[in-house]
PDB file of N, CA and C in Angstrom:
ATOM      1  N   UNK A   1      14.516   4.653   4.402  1.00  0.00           N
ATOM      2  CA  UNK A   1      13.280   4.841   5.104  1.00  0.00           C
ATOM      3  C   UNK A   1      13.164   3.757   6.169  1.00  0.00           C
ATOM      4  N   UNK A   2      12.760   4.079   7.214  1.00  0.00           N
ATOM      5  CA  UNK A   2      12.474   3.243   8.388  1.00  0.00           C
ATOM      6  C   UNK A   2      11.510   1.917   8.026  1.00  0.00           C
ATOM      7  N   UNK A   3      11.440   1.358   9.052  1.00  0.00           N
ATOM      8  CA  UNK A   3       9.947  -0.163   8.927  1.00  0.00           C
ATOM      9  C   UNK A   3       9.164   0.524   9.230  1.00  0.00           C
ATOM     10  N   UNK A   4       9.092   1.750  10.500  1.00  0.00           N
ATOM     11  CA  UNK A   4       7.269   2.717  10.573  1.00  0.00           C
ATOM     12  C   UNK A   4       7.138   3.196   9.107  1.00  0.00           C
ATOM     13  N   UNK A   5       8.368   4.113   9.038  1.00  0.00           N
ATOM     14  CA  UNK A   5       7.481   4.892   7.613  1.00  0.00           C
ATOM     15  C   UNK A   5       7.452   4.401   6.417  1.00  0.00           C
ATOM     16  N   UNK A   6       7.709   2.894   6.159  1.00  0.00           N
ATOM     17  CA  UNK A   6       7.460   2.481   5.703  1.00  0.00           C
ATOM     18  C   UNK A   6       5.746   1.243   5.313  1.00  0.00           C
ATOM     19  N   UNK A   7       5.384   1.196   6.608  1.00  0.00           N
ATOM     20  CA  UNK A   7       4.192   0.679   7.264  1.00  0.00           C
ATOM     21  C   UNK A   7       3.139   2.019   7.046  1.00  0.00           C
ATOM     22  N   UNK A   8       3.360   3.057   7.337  1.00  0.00           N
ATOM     23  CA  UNK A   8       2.721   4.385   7.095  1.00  0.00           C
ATOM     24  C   UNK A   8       2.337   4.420   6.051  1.00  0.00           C
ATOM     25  N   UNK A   9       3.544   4.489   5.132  1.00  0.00           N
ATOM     26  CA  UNK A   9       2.888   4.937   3.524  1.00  0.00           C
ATOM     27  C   UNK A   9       2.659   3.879   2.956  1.00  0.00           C
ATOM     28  N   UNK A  10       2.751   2.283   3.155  1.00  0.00           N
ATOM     29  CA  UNK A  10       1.916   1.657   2.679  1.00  0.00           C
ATOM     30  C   UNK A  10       0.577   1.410   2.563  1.00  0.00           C
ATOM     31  N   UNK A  11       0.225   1.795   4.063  1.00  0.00           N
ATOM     32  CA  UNK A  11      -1.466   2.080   4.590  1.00  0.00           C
ATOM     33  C   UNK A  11      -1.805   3.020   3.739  1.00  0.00           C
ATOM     34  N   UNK A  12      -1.485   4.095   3.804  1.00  0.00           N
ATOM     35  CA  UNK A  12      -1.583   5.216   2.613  1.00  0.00           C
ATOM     36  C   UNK A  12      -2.126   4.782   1.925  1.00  0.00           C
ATOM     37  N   UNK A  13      -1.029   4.142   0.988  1.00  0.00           N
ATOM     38  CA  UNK A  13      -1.018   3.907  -0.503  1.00  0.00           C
ATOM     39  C   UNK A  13      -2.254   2.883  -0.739  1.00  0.00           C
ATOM     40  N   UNK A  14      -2.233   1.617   0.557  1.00  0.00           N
ATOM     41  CA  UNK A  14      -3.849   0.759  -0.143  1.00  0.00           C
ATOM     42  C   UNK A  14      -4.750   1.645   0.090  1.00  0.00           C
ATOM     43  N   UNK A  15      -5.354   2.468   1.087  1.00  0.00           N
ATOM     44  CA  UNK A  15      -6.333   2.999   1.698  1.00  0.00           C
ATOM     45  C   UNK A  15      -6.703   4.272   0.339  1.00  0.00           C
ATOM     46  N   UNK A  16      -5.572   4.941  -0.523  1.00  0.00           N
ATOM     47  CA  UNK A  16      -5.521   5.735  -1.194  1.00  0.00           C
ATOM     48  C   UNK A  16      -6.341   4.811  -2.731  1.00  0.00           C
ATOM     49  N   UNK A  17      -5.890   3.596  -3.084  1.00  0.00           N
ATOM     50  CA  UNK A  17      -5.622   2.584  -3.915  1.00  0.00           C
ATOM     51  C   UNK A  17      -7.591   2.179  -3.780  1.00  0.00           C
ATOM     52  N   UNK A  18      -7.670   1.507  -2.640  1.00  0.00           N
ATOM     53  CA  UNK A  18      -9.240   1.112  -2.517  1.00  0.00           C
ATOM     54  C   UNK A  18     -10.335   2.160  -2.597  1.00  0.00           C
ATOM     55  N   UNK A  19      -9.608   3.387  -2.276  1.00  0.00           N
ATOM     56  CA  UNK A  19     -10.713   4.767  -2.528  1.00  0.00           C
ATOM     57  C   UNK A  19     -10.888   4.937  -4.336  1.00  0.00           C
ATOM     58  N   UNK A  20      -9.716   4.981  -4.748  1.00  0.00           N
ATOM     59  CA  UNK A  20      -9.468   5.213  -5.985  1.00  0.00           C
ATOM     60  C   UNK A  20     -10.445   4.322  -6.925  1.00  0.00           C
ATOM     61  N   UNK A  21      -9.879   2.596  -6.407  1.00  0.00           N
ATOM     62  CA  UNK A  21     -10.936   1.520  -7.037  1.00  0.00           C
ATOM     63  C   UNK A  21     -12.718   1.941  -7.485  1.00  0.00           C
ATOM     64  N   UNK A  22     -12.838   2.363  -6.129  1.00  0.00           N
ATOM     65  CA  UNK A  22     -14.923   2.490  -5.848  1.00  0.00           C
ATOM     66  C   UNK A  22     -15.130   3.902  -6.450  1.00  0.00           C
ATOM     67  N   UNK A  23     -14.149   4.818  -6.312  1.00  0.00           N
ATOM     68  CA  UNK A  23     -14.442   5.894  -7.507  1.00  0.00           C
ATOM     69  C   UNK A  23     -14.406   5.568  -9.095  1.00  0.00           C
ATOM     70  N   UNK A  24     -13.479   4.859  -9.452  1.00  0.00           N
ATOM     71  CA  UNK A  24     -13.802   4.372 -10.640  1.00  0.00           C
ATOM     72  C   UNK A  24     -14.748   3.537 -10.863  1.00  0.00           C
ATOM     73  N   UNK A  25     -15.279   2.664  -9.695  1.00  0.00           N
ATOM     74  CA  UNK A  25     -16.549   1.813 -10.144  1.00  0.00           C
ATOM     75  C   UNK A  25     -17.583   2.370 -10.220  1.00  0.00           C
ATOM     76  N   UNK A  26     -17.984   3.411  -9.069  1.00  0.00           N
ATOM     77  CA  UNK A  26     -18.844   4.386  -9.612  1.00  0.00           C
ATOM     78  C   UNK A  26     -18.717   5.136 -11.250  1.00  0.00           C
ATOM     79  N   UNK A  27     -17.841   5.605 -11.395  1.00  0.00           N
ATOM     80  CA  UNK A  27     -17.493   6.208 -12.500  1.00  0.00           C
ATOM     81  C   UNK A  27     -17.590   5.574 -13.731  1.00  0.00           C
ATOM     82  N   UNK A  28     -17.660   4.294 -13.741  1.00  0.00           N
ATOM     83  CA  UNK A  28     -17.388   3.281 -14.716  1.00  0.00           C
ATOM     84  C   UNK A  28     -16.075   3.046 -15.738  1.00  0.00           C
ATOM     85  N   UNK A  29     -15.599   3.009 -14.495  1.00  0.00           N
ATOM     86  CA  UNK A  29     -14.273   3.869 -15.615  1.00  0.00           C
ATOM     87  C   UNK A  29     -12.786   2.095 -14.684  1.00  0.00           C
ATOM     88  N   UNK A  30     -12.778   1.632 -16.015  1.00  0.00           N
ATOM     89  CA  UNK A  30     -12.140   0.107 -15.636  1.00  0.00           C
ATOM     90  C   UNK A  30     -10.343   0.967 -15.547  1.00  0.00           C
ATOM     91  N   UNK A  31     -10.160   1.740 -16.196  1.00  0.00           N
ATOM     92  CA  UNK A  31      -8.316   2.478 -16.509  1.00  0.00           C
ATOM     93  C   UNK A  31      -8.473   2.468 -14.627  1.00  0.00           C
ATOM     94  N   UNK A  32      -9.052   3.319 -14.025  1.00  0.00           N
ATOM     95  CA  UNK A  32      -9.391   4.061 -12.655  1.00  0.00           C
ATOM     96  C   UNK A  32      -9.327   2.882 -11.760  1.00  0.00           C
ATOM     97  N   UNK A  33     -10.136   1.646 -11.870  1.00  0.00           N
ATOM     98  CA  UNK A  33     -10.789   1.134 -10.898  1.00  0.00           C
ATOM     99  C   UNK A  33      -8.510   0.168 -11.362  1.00  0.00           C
ATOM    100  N   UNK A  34      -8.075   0.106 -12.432  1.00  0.00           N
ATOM    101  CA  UNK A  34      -6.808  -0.480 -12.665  1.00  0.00           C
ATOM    102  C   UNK A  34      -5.551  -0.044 -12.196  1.00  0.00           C
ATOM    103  N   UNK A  35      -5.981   1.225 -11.557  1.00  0.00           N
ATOM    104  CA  UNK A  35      -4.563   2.298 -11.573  1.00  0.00           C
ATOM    105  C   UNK A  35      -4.644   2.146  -9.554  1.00  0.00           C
ATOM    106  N   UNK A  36      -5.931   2.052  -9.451  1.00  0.00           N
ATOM    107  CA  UNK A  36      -6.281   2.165  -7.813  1.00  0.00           C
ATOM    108  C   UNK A  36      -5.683   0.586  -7.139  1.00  0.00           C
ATOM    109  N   UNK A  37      -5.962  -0.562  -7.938  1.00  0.00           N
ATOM    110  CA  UNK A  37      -5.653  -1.704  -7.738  1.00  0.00           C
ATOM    111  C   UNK A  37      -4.133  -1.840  -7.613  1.00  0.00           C
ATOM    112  N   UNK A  38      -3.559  -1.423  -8.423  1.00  0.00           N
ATOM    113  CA  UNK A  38      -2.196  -1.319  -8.454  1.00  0.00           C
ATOM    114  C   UNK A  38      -1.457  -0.397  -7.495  1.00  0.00           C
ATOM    115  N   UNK A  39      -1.876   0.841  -7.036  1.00  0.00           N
ATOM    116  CA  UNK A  39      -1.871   1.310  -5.840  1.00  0.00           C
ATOM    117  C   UNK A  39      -2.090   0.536  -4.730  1.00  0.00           C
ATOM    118  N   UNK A  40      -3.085  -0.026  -4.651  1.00  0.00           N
ATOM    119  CA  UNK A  40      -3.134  -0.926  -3.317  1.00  0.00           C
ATOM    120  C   UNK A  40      -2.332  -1.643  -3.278  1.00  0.00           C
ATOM    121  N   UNK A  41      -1.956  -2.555  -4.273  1.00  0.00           N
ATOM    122  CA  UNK A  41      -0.492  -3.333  -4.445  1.00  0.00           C
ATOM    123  C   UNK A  41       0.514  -3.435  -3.963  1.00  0.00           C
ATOM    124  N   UNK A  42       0.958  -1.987  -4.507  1.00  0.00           N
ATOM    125  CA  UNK A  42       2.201  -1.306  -3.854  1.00  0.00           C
ATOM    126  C   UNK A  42       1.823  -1.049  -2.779  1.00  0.00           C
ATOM    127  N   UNK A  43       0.727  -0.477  -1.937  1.00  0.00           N
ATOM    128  CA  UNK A  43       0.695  -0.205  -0.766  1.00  0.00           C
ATOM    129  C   UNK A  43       1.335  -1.995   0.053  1.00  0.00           C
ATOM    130  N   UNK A  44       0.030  -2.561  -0.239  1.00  0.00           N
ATOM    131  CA  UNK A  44       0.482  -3.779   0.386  1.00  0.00           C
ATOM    132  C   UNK A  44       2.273  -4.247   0.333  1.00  0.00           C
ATOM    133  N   UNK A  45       2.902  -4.121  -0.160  1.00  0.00           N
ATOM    134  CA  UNK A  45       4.192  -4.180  -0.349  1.00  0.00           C
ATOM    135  C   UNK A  45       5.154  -3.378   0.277  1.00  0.00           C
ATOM    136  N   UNK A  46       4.691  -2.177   0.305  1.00  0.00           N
ATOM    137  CA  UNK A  46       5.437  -1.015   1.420  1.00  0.00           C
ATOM    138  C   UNK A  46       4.983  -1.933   2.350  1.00  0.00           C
ATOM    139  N   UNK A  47       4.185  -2.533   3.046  1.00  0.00           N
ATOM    140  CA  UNK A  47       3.546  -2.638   5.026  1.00  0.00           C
ATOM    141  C   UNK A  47       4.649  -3.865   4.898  1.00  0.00           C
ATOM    142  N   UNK A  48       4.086  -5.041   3.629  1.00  0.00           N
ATOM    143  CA  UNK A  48       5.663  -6.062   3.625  1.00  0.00           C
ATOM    144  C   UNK A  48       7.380  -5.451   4.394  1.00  0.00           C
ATOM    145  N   UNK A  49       7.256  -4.430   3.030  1.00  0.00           N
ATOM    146  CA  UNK A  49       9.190  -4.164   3.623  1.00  0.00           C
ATOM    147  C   UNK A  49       8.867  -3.725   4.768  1.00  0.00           C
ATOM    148  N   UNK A  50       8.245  -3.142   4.929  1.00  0.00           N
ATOM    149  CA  UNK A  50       8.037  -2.376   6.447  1.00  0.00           C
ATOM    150  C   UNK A  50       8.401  -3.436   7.630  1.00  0.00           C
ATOM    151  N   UNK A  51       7.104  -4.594   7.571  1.00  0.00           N
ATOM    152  CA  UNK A  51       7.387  -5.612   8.470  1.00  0.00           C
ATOM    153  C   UNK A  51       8.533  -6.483   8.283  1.00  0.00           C
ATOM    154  N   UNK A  52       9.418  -6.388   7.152  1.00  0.00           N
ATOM    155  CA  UNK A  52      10.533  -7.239   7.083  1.00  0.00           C
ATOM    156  C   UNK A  52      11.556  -6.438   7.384  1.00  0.00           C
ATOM    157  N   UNK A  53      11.896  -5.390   7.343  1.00  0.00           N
ATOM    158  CA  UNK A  53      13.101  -4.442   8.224  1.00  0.00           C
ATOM    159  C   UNK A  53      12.607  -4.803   9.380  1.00  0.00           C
ATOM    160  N   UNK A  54      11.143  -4.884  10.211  1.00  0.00           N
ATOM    161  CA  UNK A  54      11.033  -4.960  11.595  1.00  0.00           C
ATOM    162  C   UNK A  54      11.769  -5.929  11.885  1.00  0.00           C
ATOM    163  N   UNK A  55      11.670  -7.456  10.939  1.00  0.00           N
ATOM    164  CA  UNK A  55      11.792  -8.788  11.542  1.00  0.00           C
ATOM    165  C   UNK A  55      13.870  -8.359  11.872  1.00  0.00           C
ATOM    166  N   UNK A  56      13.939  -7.969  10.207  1.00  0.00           N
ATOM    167  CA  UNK A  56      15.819  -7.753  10.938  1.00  0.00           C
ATOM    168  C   UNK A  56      16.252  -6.836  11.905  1.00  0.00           C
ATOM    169  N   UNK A  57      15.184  -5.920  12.479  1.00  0.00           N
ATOM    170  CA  UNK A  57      16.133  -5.645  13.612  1.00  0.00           C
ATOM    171  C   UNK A  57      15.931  -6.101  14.940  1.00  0.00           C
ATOM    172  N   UNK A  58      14.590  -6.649  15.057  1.00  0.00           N
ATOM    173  CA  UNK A  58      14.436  -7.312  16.202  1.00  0.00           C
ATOM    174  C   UNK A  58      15.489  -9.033  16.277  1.00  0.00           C
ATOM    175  N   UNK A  59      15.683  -8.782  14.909  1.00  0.00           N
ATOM    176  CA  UNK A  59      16.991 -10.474  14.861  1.00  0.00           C
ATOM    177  C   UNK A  59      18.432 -10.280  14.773  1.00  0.00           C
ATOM    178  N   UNK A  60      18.570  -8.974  14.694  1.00  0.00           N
ATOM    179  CA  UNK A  60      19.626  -8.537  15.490  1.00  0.00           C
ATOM    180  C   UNK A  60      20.128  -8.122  16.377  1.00  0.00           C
ATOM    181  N   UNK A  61      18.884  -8.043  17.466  1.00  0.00           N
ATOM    182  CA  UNK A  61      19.173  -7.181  18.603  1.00  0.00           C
ATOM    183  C   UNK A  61      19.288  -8.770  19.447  1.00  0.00           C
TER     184      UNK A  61
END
């Protein structure tokens, strides 16, 4: 997978992750507001690799 689509579906994944969170806080539901957190996680981590494939190819060119 590329550094965009990798930057893509990380946004995704927090934006998916922080929706998830406030539905479970509404909901009262701690499993929900745990599963969304951890989603964001990983999101944040996809935009990482994302921006670290950027850094190696702009340091190879």
């Amino acid at each position: 997978m590329g550094s965009t689509a990798d930057k893509i579906k990380g946004k995704a994944n927090e934006v998916a992750g922080k929706t998830r969170q406030a539905a479970g806080k509404a909901a009262d539901s701690k499993s929900m507001q745990a599963k969304g957190k951890a989603q964001e996680v990983k999101g944040d981590l996809q935009q990482a690799k994302g921006e670290a494939k950027s850094a190696v190819k702009k340091a190879a060119k």
